[in-house]
Protein backbone atom coordinates (compact mmCIF):
# COMPACT_ATOMS: atom_id res chain seq x y z
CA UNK A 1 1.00 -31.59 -4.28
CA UNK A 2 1.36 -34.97 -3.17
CA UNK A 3 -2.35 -36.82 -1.98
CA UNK A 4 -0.30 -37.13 1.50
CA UNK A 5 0.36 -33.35 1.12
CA UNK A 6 -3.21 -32.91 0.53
CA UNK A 7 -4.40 -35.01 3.30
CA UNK A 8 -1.85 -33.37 5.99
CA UNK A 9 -3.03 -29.71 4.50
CA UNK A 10 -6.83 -30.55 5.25
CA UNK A 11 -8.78 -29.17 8.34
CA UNK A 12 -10.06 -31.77 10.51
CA UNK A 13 -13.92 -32.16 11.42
CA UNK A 14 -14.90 -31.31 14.77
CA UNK A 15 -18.74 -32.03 15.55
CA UNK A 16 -18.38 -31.14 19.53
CA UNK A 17 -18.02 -27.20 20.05
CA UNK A 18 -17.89 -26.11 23.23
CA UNK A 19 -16.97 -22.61 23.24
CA UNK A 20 -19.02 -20.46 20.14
CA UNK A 21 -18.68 -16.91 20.74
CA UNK A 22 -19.94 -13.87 18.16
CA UNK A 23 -18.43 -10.85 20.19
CA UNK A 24 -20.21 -8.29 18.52
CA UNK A 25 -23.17 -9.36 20.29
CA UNK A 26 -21.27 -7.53 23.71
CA UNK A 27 -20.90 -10.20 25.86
CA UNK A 28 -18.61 -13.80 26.61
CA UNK A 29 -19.45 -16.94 28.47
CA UNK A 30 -15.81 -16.63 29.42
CA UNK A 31 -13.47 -15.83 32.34
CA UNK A 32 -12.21 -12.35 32.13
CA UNK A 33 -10.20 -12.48 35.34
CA UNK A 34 -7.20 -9.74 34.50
CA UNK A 35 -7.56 -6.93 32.51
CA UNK A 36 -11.53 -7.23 31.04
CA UNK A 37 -10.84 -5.61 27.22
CA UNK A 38 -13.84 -4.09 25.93
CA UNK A 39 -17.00 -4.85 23.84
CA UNK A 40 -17.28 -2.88 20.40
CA UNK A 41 -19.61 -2.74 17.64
CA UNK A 42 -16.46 -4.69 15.85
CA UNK A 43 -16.19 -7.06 18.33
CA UNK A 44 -14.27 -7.46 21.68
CA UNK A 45 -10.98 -5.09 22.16
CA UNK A 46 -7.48 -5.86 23.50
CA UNK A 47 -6.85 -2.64 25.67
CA UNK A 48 -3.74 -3.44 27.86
CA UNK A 49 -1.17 -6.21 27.81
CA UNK A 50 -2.89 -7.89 30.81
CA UNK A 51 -6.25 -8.44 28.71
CA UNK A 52 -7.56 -11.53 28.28
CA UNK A 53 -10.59 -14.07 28.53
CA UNK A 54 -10.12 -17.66 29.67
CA UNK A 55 -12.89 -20.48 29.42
CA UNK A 56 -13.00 -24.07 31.25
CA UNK A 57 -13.52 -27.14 28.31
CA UNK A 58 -14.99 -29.29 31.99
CA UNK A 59 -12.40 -31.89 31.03
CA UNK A 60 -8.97 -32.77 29.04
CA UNK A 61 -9.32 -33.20 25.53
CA UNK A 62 -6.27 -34.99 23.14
CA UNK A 63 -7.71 -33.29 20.09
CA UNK A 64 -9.37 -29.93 19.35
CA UNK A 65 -9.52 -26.98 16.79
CA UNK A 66 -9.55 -22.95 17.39
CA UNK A 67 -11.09 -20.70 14.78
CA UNK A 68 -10.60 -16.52 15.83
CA UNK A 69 -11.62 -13.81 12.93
CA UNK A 70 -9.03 -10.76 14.22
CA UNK A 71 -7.71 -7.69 13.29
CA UNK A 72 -5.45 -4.95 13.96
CA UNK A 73 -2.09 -4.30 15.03
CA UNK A 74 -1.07 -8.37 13.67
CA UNK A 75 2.86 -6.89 12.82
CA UNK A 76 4.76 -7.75 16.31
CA UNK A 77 8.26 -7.89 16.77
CA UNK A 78 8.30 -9.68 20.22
CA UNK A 79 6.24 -12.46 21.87
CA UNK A 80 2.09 -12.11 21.73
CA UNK A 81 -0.24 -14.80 22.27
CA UNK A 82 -3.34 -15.03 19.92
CA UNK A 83 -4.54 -17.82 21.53
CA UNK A 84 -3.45 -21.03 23.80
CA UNK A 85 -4.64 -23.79 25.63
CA UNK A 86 -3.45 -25.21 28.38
CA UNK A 87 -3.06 -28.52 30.65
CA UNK A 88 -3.34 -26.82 33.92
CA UNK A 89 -5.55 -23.74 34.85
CA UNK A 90 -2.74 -21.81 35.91
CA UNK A 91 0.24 -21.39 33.96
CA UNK A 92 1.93 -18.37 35.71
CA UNK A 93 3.64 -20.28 38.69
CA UNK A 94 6.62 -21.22 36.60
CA UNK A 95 7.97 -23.56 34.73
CA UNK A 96 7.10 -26.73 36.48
CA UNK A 97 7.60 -30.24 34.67
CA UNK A 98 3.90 -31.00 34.72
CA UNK A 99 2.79 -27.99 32.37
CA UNK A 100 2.14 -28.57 28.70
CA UNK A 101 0.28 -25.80 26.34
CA UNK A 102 -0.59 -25.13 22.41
CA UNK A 103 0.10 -21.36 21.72
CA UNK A 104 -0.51 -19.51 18.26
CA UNK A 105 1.88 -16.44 18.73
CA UNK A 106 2.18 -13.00 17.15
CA UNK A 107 5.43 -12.73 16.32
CA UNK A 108 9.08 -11.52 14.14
CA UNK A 109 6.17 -10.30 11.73
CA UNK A 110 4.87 -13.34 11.53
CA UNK A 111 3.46 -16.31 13.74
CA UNK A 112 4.57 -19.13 15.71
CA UNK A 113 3.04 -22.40 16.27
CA UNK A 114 4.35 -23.60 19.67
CA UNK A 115 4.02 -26.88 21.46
CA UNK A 116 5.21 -27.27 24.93
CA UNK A 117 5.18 -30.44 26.88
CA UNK A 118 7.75 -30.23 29.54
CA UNK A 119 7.71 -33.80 30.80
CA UNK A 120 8.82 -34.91 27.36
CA UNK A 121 11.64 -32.22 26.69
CA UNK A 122 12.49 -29.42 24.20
CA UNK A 123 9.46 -27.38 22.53
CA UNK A 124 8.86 -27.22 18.93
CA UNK A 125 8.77 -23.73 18.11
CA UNK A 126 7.79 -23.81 14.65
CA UNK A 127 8.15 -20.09 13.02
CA UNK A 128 6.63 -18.20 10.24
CA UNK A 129 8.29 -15.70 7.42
CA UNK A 130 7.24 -12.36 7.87
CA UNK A 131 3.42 -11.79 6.63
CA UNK A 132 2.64 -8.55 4.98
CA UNK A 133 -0.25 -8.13 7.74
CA UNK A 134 -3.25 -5.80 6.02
CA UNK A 135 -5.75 -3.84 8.17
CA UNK A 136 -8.41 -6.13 7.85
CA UNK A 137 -10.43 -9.66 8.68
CA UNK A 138 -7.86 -12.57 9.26
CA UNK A 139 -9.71 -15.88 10.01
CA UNK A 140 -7.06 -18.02 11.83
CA UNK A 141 -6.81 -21.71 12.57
CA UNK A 142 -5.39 -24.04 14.79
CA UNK A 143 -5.55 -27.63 15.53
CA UNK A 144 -4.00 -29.40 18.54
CA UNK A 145 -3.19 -32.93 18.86
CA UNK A 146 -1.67 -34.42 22.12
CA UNK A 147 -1.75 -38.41 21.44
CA UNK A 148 1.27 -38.52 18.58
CA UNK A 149 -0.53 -36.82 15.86
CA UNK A 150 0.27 -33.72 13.38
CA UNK A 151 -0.63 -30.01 15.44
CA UNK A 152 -1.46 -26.94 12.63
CA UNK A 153 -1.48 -23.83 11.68
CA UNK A 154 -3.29 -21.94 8.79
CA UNK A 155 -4.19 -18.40 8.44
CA UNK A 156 -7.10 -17.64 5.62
CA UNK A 157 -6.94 -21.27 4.87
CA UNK A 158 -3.44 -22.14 3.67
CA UNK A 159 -1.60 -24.19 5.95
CA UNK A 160 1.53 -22.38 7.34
CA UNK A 161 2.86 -24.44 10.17
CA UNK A 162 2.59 -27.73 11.12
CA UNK A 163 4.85 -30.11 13.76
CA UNK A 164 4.05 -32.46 16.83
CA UNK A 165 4.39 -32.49 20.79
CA UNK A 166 8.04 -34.01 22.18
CA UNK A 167 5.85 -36.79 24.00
CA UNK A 168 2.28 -37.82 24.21
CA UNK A 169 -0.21 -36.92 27.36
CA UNK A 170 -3.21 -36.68 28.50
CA UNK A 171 -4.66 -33.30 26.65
CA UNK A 172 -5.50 -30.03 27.21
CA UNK A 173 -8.82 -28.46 28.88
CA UNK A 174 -7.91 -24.27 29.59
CA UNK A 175 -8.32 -21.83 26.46
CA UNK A 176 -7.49 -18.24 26.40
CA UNK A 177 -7.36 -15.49 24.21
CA UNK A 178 -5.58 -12.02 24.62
CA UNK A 179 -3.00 -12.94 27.32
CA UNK A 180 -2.35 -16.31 28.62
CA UNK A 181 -1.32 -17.07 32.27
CA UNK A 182 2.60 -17.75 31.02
CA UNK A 183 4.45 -15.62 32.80
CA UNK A 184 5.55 -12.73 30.67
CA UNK A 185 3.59 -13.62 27.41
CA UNK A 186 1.15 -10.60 26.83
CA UNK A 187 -1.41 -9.85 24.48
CA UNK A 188 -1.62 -7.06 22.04
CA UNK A 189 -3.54 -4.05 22.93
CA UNK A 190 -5.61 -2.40 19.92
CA UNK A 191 -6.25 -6.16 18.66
CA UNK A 192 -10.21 -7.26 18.16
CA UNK A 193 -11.85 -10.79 18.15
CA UNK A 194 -14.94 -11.19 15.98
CA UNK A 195 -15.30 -14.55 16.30
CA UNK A 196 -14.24 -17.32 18.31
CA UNK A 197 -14.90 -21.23 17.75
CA UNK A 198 -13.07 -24.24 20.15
CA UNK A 199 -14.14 -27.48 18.92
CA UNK A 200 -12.76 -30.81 21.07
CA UNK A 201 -12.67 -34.65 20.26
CA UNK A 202 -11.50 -37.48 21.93
C-alpha cells in the first residue's frame, strides 16, 4: 500500500464530541420522536421500522465522525439506515433541492455509503460486496466531509468505502440512528446499539 493509500485509509482525529452515548446504561440524551425502541441489558433495541432516535449538533458542522457498536439482523436485502445526518431537521417532506444528508445503509448484504447533496446533482452511492454478517459486536465508522474532502466508510477498522459530495455546502447538524426522516428509508427491527460516538470539526 501506497503512503497516499495509507494516509486516505486512516481515521481522522476528532477532539469535539458532542453526542457520547453507552446505551446499556437505559437511557439517551436524544430525540425519540417515532417509534421509541427499547432499553436492554445489551443496549438499546430496534423494535419496528419506525424506530429511531434523533439528536440536534446546535449548529452545521463541514466535518464529523460516527462510531455505533451493533448487532443483529446486519444481512438486508433492501434499503436500512444505520445511521445519517442531515442538513435540515426534517427530511420527510420530499425531495426538495435544499436537502443534503450522509447515510451508512444496510443493504444487498452489504452496506452503502451515500452522499446526497441535491443542489449539486447526482448522489454517490458507493456500494459494498456482500459481508458474511456474524451474530456478534460490529464497531462501525463513518466520516463526513462537506467542504471538497474524502467521506468514509470502515467496518472493524478496514476501510470499505470511500467517495465525495457532488458539490460543496455548508454542513450537516441532524443525526439519527434507527430510521431517518427520508421518506421510506426504515430501520431494522431486532437491531441493538451499544455504543454511539458523533464527533464534529470545523
Amino acid at each position: 500500500m501506497t503512503v497516499l493509500a495509507l494516509l486516505l485509509a486512516a481515521p481522522a482525529v476528532f477532539s469535539n464530541c458532542p453526542v457520547v452515548e453507552d446505551f446499556t446504561a437505559g437511557r439517551t440524551s436524544g430525540v425519540r420522536l417515532q417509534d421509541p425502541g427499547e432499553f436492554t441489558a445489551e443496549g438499546w433495541r430496534v423494535t419496528t421500522e419506525r424506530t429511531q432516535i434523533r439528536y440536534d449538533l446546535g449548529r452545521h458542522y463541514t466535518r464529523g465522525m460516527v462510531e455505533i457498536e451493533i448487532r443483529g439482523p446486519l444481512n438486508q436485502t433492501g434499503k436500512r439506515t444505520a445511521f445519517a445526518a442531515w442538513n435540515e431537521e426534517a427530511g420527510e417532506d420530499g425531495d426538495r433541492r435544499t436537502q443534503a444528508f450522509f447515510q451508512l445503509r444496510l443493504q444487498e448484504g452489504g452496506m452503502m455509503l451515500r452522499l446526497t447533496n441535491r443542489s449539486g446533482g447526482r448522489s454517490y452511492e458507493g456500494r459494498t460486496p456482500p459481508i458474511a454478517w456474524e451474530d456478534r459486536w460490529y464497531l462501525i465508522r463513518g466520516e463526513w466531509d462537506t467542504a471538497g474532502g474524502e467521506s468514509r466508510l470502515w467496518l472493524d477498522g478496514t476501510l470499505i468505502q470511500s467517495g465525495r459530495f457532488n458539490a460543496r455546502f455548508g454542513g450537516l447538524r441532524w443525526v439519527f440512528i434507527g430510521k431517518d426522516n427520508y421518506q421510506q428509508q426504515w430501520s431494522v427491527p431486532g437491531i441493538v446499539y451499544r455504543r454511539l460516538k458523533v464527533c464534529v470539526a470545523e
